[in-house]
C-alpha atoms as a PDB file:
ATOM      1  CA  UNK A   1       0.000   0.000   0.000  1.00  0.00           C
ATOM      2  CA  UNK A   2       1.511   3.089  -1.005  1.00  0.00           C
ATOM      3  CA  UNK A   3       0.621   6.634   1.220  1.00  0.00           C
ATOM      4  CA  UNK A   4       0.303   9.512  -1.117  1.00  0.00           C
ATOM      5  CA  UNK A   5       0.701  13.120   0.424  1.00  0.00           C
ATOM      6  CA  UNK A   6      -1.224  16.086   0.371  1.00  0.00           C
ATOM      7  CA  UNK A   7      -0.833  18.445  -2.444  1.00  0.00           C
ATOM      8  CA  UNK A   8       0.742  21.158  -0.913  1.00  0.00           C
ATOM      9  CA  UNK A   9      -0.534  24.154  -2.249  1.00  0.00           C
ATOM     10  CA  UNK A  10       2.124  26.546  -1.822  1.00  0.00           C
ATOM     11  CA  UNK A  11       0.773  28.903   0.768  1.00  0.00           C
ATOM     12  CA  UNK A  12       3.502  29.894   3.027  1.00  0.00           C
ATOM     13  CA  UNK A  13       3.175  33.229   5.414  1.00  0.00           C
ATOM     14  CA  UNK A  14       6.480  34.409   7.219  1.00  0.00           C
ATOM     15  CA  UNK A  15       6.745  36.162  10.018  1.00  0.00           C
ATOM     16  CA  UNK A  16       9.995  37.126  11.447  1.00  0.00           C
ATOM     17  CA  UNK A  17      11.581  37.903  14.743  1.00  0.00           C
ATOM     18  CA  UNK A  18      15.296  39.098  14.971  1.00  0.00           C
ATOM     19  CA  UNK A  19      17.053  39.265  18.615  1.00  0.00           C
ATOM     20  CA  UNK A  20      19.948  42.303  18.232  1.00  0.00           C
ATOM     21  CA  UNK A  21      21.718  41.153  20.902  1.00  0.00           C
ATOM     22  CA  UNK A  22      21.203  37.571  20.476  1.00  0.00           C
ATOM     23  CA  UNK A  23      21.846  37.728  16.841  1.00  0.00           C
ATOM     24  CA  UNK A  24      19.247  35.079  16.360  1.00  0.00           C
ATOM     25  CA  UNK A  25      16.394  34.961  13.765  1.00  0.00           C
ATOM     26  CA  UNK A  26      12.860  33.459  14.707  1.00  0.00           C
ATOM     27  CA  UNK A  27      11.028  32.790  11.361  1.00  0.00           C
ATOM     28  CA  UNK A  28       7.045  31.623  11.898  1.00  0.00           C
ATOM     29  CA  UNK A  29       6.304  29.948   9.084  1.00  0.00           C
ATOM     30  CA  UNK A  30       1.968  30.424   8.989  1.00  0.00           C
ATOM     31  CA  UNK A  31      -0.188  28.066   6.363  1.00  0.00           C
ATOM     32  CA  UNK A  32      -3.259  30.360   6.580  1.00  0.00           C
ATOM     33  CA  UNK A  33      -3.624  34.250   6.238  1.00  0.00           C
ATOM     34  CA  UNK A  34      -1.157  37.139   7.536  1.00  0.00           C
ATOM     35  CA  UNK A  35      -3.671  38.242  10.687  1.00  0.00           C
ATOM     36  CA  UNK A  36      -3.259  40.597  14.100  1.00  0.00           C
ATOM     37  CA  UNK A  37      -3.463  37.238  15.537  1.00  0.00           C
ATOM     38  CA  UNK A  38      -0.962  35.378  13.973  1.00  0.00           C
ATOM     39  CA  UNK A  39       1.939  38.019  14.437  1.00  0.00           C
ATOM     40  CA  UNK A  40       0.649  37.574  18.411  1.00  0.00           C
ATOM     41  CA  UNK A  41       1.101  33.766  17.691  1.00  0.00           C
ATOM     42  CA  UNK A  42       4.504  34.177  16.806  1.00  0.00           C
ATOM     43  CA  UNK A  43       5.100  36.562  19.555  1.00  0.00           C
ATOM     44  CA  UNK A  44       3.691  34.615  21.944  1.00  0.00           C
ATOM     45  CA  UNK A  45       5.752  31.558  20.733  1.00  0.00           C
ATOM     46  CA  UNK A  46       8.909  33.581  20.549  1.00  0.00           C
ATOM     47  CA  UNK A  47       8.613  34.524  24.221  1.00  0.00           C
ATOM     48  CA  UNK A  48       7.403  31.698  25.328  1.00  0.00           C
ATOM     49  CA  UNK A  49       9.761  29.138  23.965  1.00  0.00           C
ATOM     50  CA  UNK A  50      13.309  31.149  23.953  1.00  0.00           C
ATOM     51  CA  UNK A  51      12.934  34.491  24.993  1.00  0.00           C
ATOM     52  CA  UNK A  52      12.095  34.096  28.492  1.00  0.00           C
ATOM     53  CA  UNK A  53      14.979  31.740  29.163  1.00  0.00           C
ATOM     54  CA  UNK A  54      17.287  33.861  27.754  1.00  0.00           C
ATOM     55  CA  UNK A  55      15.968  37.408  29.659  1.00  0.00           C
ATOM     56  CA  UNK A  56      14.296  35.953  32.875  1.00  0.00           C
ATOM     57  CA  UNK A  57      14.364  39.254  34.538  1.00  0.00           C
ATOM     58  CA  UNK A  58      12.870  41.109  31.800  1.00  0.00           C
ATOM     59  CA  UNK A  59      10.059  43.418  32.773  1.00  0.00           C
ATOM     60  CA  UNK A  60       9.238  44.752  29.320  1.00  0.00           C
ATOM     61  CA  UNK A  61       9.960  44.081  25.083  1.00  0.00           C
ATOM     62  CA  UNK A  62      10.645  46.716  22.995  1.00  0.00           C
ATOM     63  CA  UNK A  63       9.659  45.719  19.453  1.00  0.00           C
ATOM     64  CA  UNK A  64      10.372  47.270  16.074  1.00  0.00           C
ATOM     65  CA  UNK A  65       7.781  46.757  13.699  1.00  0.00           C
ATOM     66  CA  UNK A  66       6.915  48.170   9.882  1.00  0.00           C
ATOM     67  CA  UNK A  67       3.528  49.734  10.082  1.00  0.00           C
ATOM     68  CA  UNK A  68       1.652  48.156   7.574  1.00  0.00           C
ATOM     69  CA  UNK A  69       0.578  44.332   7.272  1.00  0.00           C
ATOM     70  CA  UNK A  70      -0.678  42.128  10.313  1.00  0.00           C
ATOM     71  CA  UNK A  71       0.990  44.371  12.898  1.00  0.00           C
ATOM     72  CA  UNK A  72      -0.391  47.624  11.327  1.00  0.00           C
ATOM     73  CA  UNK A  73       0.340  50.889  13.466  1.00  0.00           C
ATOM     74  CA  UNK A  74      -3.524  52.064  11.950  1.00  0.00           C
ATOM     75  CA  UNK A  75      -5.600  49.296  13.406  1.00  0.00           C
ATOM     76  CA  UNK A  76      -6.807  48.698  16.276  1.00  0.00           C
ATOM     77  CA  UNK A  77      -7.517  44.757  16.005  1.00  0.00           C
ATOM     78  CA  UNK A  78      -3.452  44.492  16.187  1.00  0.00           C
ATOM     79  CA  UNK A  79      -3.855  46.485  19.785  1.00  0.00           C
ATOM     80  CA  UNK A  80      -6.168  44.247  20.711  1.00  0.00           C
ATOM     81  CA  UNK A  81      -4.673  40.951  20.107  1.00  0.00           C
ATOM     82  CA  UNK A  82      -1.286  42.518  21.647  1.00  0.00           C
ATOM     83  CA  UNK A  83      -3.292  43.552  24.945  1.00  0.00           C
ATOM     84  CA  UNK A  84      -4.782  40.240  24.835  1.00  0.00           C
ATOM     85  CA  UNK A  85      -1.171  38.621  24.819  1.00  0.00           C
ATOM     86  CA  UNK A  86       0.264  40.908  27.094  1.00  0.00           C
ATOM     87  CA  UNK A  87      -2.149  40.287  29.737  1.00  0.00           C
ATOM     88  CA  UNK A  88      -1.301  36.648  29.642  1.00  0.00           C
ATOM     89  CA  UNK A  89       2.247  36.766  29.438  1.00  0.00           C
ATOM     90  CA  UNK A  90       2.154  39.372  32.293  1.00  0.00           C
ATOM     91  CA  UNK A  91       4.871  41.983  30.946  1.00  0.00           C
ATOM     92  CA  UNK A  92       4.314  44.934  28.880  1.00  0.00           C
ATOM     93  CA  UNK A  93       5.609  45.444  25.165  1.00  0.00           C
ATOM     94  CA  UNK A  94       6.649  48.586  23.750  1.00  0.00           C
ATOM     95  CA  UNK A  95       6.092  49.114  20.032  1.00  0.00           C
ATOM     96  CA  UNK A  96       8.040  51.325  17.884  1.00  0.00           C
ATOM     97  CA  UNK A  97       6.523  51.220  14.521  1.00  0.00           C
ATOM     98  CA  UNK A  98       8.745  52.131  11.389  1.00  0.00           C
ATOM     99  CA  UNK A  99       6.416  55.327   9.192  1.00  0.00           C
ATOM    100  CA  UNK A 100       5.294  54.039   6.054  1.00  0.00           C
ATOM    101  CA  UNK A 101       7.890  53.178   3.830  1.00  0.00           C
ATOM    102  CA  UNK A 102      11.012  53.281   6.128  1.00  0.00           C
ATOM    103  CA  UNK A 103      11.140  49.906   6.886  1.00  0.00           C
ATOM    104  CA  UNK A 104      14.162  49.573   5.022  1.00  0.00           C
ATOM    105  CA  UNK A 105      15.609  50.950   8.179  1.00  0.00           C
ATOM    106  CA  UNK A 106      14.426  48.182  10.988  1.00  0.00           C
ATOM    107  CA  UNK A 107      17.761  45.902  11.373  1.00  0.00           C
ATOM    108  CA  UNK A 108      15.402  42.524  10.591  1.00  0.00           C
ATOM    109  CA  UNK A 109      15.593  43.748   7.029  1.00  0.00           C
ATOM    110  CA  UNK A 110      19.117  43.767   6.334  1.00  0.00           C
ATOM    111  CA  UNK A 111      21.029  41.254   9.387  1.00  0.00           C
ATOM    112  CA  UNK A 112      17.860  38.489   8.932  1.00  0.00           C
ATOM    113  CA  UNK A 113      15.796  38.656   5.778  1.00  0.00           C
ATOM    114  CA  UNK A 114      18.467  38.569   2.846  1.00  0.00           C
ATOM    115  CA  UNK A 115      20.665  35.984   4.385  1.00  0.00           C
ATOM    116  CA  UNK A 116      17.375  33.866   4.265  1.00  0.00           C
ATOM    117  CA  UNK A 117      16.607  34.613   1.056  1.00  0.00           C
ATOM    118  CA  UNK A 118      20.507  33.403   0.128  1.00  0.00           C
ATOM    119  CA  UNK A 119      19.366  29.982   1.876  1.00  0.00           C
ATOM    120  CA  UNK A 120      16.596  29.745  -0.226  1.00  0.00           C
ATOM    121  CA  UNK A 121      17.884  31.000  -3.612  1.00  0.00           C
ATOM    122  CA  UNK A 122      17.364  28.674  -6.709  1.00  0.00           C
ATOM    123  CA  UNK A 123      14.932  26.414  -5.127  1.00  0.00           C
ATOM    124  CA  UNK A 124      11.755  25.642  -5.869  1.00  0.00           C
ATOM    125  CA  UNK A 125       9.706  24.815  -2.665  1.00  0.00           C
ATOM    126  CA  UNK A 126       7.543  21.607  -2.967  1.00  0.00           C
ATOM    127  CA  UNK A 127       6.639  21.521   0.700  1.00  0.00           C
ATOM    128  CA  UNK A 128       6.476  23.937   3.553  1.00  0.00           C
ATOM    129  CA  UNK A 129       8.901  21.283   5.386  1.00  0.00           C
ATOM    130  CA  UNK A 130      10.982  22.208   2.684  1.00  0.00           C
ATOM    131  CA  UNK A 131      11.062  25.840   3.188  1.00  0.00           C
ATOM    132  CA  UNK A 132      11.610  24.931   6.862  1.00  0.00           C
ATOM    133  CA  UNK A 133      14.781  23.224   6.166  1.00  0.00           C
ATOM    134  CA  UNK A 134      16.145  25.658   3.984  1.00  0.00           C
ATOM    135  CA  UNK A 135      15.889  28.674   6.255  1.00  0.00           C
ATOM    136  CA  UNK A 136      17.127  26.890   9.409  1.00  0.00           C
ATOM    137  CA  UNK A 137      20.249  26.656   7.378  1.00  0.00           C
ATOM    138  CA  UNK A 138      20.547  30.017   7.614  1.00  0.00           C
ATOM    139  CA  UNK A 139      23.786  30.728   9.061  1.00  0.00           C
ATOM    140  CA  UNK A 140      26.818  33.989   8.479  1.00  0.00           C
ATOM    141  CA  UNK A 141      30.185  34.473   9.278  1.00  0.00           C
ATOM    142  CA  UNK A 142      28.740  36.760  12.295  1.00  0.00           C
ATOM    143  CA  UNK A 143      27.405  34.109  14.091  1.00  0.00           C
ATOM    144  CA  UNK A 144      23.592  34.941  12.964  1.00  0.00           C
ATOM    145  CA  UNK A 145      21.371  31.624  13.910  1.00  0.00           C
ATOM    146  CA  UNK A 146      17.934  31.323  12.309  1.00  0.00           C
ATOM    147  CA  UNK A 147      15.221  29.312  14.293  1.00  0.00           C
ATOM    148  CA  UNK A 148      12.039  28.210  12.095  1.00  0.00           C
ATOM    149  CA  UNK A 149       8.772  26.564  13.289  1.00  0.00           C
ATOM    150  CA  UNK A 150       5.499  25.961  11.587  1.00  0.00           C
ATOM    151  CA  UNK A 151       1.999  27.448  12.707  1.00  0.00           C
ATOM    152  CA  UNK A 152      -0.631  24.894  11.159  1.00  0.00           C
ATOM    153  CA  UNK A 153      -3.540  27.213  12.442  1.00  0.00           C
ATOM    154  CA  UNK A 154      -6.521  28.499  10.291  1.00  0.00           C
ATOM    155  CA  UNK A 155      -6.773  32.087  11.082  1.00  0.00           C
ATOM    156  CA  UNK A 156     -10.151  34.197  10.519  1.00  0.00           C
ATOM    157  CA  UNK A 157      -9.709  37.250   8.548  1.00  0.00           C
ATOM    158  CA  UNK A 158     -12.262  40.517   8.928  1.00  0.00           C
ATOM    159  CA  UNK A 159     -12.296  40.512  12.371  1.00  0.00           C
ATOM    160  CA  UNK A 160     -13.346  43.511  14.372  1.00  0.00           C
ATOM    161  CA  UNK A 161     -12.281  45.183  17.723  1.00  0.00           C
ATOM    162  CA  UNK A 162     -14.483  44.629  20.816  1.00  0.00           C
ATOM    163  CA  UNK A 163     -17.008  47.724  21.216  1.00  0.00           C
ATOM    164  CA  UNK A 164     -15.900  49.125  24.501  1.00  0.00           C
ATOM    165  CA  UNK A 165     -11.749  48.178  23.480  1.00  0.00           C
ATOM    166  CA  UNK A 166     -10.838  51.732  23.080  1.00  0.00           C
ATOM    167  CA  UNK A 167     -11.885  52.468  26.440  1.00  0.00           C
ATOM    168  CA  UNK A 168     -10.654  49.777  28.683  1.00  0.00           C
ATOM    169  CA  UNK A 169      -7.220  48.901  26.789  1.00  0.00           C
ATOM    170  CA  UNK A 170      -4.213  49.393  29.212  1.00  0.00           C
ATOM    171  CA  UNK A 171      -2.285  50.962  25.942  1.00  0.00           C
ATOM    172  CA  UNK A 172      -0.253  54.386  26.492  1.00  0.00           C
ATOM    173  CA  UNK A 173       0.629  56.105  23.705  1.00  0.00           C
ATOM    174  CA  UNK A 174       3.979  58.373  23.709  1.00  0.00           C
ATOM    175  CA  UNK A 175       3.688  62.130  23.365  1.00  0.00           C
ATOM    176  CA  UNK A 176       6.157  61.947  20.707  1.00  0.00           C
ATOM    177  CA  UNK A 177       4.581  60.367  17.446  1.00  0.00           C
ATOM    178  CA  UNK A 178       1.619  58.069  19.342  1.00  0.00           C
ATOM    179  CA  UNK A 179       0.442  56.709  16.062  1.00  0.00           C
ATOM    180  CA  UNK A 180       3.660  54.423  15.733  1.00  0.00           C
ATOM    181  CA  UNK A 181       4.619  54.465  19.178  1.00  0.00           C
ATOM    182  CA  UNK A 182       3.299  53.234  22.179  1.00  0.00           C
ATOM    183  CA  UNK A 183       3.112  50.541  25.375  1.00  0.00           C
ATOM    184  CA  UNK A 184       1.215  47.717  25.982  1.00  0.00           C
ATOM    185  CA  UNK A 185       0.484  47.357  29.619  1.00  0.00           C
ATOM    186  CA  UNK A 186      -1.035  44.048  31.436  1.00  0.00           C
ATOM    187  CA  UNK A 187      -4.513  44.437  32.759  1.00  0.00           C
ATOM    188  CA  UNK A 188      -3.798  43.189  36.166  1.00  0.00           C
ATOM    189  CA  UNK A 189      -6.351  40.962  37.948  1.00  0.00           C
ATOM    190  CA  UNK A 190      -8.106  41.930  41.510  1.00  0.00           C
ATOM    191  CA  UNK A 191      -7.705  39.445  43.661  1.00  0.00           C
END
């Protein structure tokens, strides 16, 4: 009896992570859509799985993001699924958007994202286990280390912000340019 696979039908969403310090890439490789929630997925599977280990005293992230796509500065479903996350990890993030179209300047685009496009130059992917195995090999004379893992979730698309979000999020936006930056703060629980 012979098995025959799925057809894999090339749907592949990346979402990317890049440690400065570390020098270590987290790729999420989604088979859905690019959602708020996903890029919380990753986040939460980031910290979760390697972050925490390697900053156990940490009492806040500071994250660099582009402003458009699942982790839009403009919408407010983002906020949302970042509160949501927040409150269950139980630190606050701080997000510093990039303005629209200076991403070019956020260090995941130039120490991550074309050494991972070097890995997977010339190759035609067949299966996302494929595209897995390529980017892990990721590696540069610097030391960088790229860490992959596949989300197998089917993410909803269109959602929409609780009514009464806007006033009870625990979000404070900076004086200085609030649309693209701001803090996430847990909503702590009265016990």
């Amino acid at each position: 009896m012979t098995t025959i696979s799925p057809v894999w039908r090339g749907g592949v969403i990346p979402h990317g992570l890049y440690d400065l310090k570390q020098n270590s890439g987290y790729i999420h490789l989604g088979t859905s859509k690019d959602t708020s929630e996903f890029a919380c997925d990753c986040l939460r599977n980031w910290w979760s799985q390697w972050e925490r280990y390697d900053y156990p005293q940490a009492t806040s992230i500071l994250l660099l993001c582009d402003g458009g796509g699942s982790n839009s500065s403009r919408h407010f479903i983002f906020k949302h699924d970042l509160q949501k996350l927040v409150d269950e990890i139980g630190i606050e993030i701080r997000i510093a958007h990039y303005p629209p179209y200076t991403s070019k300047y956020n260090p995941i685009e130039h120490r991550l994202f074309p050494h991972i496009t070097r890995a997977c130059q010339g190759v035609i992917f067949t299966s996302i286990e494929l595209v897995k195995e390529l980017i892990e090999k990721t590696r540069t004379s610097t030391g960088l280390k790229v860490t992959v893992q596949i989300i197998d979730k089917v993410y909803e698309t269109g959602r929409k912000v609780a009514d009464d979000f806007k006033q009870t999020m625990k979000i404070v936006f900076d004086e200085f340019l609030p649309q693209w930056n701001y803090t996430v703060v847990p909503i702590r629980e009265v016990i």
